[in-house]
C-alpha atoms as a PDB file:
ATOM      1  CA  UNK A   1      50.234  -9.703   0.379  1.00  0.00           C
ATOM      2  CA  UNK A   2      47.136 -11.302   0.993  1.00  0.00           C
ATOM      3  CA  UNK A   3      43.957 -11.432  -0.919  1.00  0.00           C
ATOM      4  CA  UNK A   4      40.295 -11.496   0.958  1.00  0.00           C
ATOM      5  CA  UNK A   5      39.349 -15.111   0.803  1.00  0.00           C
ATOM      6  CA  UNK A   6      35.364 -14.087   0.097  1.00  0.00           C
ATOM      7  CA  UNK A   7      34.457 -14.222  -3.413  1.00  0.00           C
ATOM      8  CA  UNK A   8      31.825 -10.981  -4.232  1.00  0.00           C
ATOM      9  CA  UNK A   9      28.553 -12.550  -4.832  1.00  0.00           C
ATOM     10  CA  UNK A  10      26.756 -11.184  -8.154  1.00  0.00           C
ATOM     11  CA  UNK A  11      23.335 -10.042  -8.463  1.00  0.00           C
ATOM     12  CA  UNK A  12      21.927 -11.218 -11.990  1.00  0.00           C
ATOM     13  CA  UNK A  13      21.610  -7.924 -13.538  1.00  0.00           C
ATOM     14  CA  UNK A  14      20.304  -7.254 -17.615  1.00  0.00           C
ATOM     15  CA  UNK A  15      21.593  -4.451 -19.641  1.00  0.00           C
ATOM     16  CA  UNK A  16      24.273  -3.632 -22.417  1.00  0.00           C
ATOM     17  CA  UNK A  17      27.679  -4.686 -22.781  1.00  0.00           C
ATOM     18  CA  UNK A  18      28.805  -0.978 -21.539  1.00  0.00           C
ATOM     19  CA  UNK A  19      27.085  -1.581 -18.532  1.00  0.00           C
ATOM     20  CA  UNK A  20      28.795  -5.241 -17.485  1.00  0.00           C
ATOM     21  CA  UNK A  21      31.990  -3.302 -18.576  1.00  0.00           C
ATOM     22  CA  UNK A  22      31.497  -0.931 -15.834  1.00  0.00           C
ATOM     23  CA  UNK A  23      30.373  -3.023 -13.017  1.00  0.00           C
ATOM     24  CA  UNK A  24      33.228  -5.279 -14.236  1.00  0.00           C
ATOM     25  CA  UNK A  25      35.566  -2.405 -13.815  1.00  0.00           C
ATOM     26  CA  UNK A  26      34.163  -1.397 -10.104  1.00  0.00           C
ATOM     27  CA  UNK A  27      34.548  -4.482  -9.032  1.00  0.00           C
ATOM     28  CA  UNK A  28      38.345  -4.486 -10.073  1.00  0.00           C
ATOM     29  CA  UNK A  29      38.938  -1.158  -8.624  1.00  0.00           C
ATOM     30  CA  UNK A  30      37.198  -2.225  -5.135  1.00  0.00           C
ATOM     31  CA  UNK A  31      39.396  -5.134  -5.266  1.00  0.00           C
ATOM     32  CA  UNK A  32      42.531  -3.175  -5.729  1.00  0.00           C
ATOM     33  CA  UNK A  33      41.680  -0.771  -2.699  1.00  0.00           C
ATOM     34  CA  UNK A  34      41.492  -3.397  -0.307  1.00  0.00           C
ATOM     35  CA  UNK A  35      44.567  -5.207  -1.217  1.00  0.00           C
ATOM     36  CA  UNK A  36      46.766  -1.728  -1.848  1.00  0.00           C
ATOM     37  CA  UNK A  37      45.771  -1.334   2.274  1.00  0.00           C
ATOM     38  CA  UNK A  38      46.934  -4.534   2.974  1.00  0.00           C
ATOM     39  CA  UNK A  39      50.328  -4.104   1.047  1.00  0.00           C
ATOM     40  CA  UNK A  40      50.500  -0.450   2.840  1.00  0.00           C
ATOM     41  CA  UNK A  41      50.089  -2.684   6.060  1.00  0.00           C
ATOM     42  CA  UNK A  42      52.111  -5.416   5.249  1.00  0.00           C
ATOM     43  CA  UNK A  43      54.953  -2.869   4.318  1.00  0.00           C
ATOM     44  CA  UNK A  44      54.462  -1.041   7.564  1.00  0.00           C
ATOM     45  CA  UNK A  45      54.484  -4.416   9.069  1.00  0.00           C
ATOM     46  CA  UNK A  46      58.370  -4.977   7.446  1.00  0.00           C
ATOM     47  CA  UNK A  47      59.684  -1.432   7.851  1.00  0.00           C
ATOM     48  CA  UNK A  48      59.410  -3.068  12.144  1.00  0.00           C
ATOM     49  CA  UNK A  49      61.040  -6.093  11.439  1.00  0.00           C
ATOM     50  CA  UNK A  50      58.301  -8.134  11.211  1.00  0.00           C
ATOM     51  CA  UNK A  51      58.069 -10.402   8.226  1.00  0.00           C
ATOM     52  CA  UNK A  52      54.716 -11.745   8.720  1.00  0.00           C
ATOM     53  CA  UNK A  53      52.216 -10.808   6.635  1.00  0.00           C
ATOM     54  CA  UNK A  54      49.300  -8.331   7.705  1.00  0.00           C
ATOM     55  CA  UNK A  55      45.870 -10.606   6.353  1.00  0.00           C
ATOM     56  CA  UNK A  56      42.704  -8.080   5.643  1.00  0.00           C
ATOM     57  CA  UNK A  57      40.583  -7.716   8.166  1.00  0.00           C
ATOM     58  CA  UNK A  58      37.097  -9.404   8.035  1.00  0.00           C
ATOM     59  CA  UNK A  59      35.539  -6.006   8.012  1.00  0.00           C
ATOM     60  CA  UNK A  60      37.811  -5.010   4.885  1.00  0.00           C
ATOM     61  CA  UNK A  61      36.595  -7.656   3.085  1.00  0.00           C
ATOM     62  CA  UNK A  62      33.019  -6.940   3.640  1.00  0.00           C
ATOM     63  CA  UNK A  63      33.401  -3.268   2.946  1.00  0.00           C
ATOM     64  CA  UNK A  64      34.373  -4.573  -0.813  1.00  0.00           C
ATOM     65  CA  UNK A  65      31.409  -6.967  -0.827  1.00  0.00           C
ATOM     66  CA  UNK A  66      29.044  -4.317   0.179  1.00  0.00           C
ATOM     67  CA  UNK A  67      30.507  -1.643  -2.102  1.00  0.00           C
ATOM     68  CA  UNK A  68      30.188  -4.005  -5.217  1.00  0.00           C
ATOM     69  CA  UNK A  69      26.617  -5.041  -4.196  1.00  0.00           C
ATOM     70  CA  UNK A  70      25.508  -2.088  -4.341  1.00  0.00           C
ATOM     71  CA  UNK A  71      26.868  -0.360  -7.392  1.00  0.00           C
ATOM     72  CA  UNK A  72      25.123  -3.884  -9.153  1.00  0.00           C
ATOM     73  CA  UNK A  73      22.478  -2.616  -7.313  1.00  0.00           C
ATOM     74  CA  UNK A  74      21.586   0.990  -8.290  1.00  0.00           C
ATOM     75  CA  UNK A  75      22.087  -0.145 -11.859  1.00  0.00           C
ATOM     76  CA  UNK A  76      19.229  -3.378 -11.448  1.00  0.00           C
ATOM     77  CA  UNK A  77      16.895  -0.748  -9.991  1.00  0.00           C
ATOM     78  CA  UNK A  78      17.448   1.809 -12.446  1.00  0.00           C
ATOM     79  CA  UNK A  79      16.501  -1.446 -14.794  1.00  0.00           C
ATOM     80  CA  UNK A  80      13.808  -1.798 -12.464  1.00  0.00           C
ATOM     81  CA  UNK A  81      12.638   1.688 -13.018  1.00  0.00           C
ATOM     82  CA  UNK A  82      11.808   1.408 -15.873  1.00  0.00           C
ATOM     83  CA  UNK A  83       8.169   0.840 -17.441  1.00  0.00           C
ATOM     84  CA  UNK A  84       7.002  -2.333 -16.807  1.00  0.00           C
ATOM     85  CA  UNK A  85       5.486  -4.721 -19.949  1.00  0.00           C
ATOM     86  CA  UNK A  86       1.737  -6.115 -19.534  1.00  0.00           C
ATOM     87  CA  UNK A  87       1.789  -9.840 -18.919  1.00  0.00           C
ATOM     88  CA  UNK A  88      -0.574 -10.626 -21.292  1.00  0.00           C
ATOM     89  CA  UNK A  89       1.301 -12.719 -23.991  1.00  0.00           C
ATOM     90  CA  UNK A  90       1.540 -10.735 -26.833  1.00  0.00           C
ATOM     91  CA  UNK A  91       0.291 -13.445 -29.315  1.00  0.00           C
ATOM     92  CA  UNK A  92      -3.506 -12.930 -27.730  1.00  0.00           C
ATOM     93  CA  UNK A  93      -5.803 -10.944 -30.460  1.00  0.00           C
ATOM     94  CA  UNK A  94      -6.076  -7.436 -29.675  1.00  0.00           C
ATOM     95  CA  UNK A  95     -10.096  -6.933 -27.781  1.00  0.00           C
ATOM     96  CA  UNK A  96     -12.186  -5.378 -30.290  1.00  0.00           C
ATOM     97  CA  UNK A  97     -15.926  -5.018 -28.898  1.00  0.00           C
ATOM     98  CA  UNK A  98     -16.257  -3.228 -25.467  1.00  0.00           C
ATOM     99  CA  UNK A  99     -16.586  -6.354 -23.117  1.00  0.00           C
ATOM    100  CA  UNK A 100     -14.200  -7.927 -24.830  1.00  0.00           C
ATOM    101  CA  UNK A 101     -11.597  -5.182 -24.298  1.00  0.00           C
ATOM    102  CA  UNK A 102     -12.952  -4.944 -20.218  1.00  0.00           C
ATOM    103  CA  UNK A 103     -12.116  -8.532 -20.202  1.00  0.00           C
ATOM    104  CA  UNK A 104      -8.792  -8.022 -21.501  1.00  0.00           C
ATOM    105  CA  UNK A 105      -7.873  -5.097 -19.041  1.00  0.00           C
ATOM    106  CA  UNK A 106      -9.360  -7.286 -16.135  1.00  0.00           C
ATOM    107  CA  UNK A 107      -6.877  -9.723 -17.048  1.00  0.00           C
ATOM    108  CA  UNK A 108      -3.579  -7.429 -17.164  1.00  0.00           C
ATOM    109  CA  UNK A 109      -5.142  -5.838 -13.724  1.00  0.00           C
ATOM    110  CA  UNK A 110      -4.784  -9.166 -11.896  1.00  0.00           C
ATOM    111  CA  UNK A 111      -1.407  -9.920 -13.704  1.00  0.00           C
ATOM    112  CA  UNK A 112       0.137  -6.564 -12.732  1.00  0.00           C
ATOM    113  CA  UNK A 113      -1.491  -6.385  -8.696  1.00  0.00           C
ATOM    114  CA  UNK A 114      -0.783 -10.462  -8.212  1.00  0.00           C
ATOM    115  CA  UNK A 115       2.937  -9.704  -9.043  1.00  0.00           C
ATOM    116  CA  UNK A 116       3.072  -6.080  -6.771  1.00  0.00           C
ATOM    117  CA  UNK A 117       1.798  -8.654  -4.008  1.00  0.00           C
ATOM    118  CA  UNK A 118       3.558 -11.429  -4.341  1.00  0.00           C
ATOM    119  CA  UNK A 119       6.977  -9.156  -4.264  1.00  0.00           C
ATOM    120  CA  UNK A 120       5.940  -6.832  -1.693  1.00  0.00           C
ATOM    121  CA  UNK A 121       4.742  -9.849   0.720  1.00  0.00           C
ATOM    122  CA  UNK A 122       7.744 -11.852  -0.160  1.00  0.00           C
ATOM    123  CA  UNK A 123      10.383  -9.672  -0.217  1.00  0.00           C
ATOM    124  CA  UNK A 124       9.303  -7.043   1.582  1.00  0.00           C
ATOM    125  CA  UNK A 125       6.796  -7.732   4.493  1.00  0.00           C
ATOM    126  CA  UNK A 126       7.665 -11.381   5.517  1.00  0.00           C
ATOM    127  CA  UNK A 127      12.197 -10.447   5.832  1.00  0.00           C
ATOM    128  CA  UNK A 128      10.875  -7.350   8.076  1.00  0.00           C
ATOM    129  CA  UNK A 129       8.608  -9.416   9.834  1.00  0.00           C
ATOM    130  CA  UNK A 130      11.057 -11.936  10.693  1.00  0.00           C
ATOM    131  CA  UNK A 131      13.871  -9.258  11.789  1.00  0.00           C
ATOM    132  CA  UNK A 132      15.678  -9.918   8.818  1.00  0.00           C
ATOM    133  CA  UNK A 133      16.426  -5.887   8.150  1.00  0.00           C
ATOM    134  CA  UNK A 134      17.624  -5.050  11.694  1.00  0.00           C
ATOM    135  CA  UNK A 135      21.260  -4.190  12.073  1.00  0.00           C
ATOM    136  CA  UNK A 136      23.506  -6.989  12.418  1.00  0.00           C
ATOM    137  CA  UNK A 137      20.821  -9.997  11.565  1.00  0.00           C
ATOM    138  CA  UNK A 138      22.000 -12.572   9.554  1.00  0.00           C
ATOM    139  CA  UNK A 139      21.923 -11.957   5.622  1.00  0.00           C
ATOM    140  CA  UNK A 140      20.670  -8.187   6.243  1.00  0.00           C
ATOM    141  CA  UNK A 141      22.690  -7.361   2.862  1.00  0.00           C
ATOM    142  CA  UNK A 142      21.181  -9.231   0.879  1.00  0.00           C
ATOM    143  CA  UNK A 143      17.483  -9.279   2.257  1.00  0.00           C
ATOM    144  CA  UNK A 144      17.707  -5.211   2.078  1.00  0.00           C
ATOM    145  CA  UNK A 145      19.006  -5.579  -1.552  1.00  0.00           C
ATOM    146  CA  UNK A 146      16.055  -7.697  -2.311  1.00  0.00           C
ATOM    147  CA  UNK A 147      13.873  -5.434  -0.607  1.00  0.00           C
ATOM    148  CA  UNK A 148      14.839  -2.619  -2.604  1.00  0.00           C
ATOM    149  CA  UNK A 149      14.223  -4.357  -6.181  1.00  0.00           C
ATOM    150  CA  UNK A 150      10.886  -5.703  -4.864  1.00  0.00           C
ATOM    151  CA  UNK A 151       9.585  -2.053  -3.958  1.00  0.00           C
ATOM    152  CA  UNK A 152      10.753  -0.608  -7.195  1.00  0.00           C
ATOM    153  CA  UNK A 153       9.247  -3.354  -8.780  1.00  0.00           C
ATOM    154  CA  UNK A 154       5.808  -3.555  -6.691  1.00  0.00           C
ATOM    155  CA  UNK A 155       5.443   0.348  -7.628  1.00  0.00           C
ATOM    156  CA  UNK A 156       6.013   0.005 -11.683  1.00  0.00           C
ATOM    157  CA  UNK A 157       3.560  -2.481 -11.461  1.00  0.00           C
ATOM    158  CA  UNK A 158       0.623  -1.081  -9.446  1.00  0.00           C
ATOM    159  CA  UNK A 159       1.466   2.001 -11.236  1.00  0.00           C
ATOM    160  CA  UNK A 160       0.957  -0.695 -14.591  1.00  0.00           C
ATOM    161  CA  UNK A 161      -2.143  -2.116 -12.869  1.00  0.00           C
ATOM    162  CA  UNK A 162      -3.984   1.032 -11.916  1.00  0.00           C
ATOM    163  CA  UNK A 163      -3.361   2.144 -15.519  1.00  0.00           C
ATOM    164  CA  UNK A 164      -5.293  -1.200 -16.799  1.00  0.00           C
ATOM    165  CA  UNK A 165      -7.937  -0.787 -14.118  1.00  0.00           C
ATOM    166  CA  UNK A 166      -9.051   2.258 -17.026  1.00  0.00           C
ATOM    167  CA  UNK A 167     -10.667  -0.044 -18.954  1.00  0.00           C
ATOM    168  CA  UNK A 168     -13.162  -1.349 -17.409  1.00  0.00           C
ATOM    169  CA  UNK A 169     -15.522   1.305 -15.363  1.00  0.00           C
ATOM    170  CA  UNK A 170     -16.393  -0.529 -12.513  1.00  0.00           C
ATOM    171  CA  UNK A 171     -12.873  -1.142 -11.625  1.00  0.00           C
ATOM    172  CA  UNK A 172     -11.664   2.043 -12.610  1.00  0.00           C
ATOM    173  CA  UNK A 173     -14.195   3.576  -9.750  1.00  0.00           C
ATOM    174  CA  UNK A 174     -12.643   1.481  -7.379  1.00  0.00           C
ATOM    175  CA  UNK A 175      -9.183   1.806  -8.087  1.00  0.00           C
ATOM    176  CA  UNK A 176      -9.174   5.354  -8.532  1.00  0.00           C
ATOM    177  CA  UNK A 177      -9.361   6.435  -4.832  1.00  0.00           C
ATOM    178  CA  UNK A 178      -6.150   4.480  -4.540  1.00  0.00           C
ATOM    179  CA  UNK A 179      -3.299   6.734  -6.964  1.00  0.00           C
ATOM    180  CA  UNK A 180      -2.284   8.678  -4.632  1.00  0.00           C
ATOM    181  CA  UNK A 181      -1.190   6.348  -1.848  1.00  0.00           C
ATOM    182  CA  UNK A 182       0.093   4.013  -5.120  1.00  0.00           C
ATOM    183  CA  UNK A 183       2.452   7.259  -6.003  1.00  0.00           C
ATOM    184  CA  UNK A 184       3.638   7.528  -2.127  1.00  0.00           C
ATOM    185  CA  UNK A 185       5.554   4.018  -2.728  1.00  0.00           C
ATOM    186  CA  UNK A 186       7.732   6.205  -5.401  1.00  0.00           C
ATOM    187  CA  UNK A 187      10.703   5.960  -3.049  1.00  0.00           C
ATOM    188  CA  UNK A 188      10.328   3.141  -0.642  1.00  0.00           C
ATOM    189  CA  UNK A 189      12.559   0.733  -2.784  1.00  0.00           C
ATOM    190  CA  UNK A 190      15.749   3.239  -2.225  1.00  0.00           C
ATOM    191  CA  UNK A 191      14.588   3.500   1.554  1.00  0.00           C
ATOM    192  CA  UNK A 192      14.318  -0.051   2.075  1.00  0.00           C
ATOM    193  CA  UNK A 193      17.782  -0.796   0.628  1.00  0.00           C
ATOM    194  CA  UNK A 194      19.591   1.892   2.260  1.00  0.00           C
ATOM    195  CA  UNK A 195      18.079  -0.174   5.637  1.00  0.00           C
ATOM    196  CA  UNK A 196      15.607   3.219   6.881  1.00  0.00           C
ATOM    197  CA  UNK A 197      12.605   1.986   6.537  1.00  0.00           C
ATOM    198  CA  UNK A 198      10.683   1.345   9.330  1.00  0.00           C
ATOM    199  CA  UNK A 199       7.261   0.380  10.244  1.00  0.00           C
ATOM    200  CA  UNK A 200       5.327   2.729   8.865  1.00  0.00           C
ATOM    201  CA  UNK A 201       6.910   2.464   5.506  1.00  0.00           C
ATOM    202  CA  UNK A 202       6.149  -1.360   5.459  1.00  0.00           C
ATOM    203  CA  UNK A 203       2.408  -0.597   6.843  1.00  0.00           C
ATOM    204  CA  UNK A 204       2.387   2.105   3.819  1.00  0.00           C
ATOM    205  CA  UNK A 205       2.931  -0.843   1.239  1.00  0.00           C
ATOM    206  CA  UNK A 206       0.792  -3.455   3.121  1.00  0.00           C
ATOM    207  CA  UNK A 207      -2.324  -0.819   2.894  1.00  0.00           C
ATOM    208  CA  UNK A 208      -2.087  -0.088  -0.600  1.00  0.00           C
ATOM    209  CA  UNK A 209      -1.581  -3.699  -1.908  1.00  0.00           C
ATOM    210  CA  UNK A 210      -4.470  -4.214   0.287  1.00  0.00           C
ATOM    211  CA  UNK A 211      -6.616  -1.784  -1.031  1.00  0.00           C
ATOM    212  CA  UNK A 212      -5.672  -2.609  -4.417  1.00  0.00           C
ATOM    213  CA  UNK A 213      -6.930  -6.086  -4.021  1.00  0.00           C
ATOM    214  CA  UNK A 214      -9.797  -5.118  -2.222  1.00  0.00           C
ATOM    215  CA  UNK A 215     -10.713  -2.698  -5.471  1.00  0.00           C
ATOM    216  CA  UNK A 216     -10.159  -5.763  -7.651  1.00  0.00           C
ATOM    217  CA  UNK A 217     -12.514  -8.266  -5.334  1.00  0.00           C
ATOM    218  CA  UNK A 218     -15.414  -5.893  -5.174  1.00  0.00           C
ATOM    219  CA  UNK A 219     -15.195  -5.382  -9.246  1.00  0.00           C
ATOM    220  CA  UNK A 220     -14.787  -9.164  -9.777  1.00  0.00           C
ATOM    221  CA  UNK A 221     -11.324  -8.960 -10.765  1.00  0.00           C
ATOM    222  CA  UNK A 222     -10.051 -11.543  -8.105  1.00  0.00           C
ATOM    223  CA  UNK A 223      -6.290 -10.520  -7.316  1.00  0.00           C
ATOM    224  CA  UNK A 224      -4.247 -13.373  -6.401  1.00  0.00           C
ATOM    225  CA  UNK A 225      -0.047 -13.003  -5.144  1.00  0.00           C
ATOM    226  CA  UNK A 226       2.200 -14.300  -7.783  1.00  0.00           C
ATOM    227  CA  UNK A 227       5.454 -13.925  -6.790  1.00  0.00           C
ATOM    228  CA  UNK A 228       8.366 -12.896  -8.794  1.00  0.00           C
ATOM    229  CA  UNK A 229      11.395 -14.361  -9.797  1.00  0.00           C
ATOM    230  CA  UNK A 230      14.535 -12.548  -8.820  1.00  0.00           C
ATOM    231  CA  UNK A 231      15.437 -12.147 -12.378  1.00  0.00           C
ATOM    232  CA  UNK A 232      11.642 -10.528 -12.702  1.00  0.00           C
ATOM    233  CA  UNK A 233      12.862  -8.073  -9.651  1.00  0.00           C
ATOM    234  CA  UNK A 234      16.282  -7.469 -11.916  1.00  0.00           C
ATOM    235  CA  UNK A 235      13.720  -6.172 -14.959  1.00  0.00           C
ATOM    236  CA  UNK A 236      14.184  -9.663 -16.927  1.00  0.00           C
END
């Protein structure tokens, strides 16, 4: 019997001990599926006289690999999902006087929006750009995997950033117009993994990070991309 000769690449993935348990135990299971068909094969193989061995097909092997990525997957983006922290080391003194606490929400404003750009040009904009999500382009898994963690992510945090836009007035006017297309990107990240997004998903992104930087320009809170780590995109 012969065992696919591709190891499963991991995606780095927080959480509790339950959790690597059951990814552990998927990946095990996936394993076992593809070589119980090529035992049934290789005994079907025997039952005609032949004594060869039946290998797994290449497109076997990759049906593992893509079933384990993306079981790793859904459970980074539901650790993705969740609310995102201020970047704002926690060891700064809390604001107490009104300017000082504009300052401050200035401050986790640019944080949040820099890192919703960075991801969403990064991971999103420039792999589409370059054909990297079309059907049968090199590294497609993997650059639609990113993709997904890097909407998810780019939402909780202009979702984060809009929230800190409160408190300061002038920024809050300028942001506010913007919620509602910030609350359309809800459930690009799942789109853009599955592979279905298409243009007008990506321009849907594009616009809003655009407007959001725009809002932060004309308030004087300068928005500059910052882009994430892939451990960042993972919730880490």
């Amino acid at each position: 019997m012969s065992k696919p000769s591709e190891s499963i690449p991991s995606v780095s993935i927080p959480g509790t001990s339950r959790l690597r348990r059951a990814l552990t135990a998927l990946l095990v299971s996936t394993a076992l599926v593809a070589g119980g068909t090529a035992c049934s094969s290789s005994s079907a193989a025997g039952s005609r006289g032949q004594r060869e061995a039946v290998p797994v097909s290449v497109a076997a092997q990759q049906a593992v690999v893509d079933e384990a990525l993306a079981a790793q997957v859904f459970a980074a983006e539901a650790v993705a999902a969740r609310e995102v922290t201020d970047e704002v080391p926690a060891a700064e003194p809390t604001p107490s006087t009104s300017a000082e606490k504009q300052k401050f929400s200035k401050a986790r404003f640019v944080a949040n929006a820099g890192l919703a750009a960075g991801a969403t040009y990064q991971w999103i904009i420039k792999p589409y750009r370059a054909g990297k999500f079309k059907k049968g382009a090199k590294g497609r898994t993997f650059a639609l995997i990113k993709a997904g963690l890097a909407g998810a992510f780019a939402y909780n945090r202009l979702k984060a950033a809009a929230d800190n836009a409160k408190g300061d007035p002038l920024l809050s006017k300028a942001v506010a117009p913007l919620t509602a297309g910030i609350a359309s990107l809800k459930g690009l990240g799942s789109k853009l993994r599955k592979g279905d997004a298409g243009d007008a998903d990506i321009s849907s992104f594009e616009g809003v990070i655009n407007g959001v930087k725009d809002a932060g320009q004309g308030a004087g809170a300068t928005v500059t991309d910052k882009v994430p780590s892939l451990s960042q995109l993972n919730g880490g």
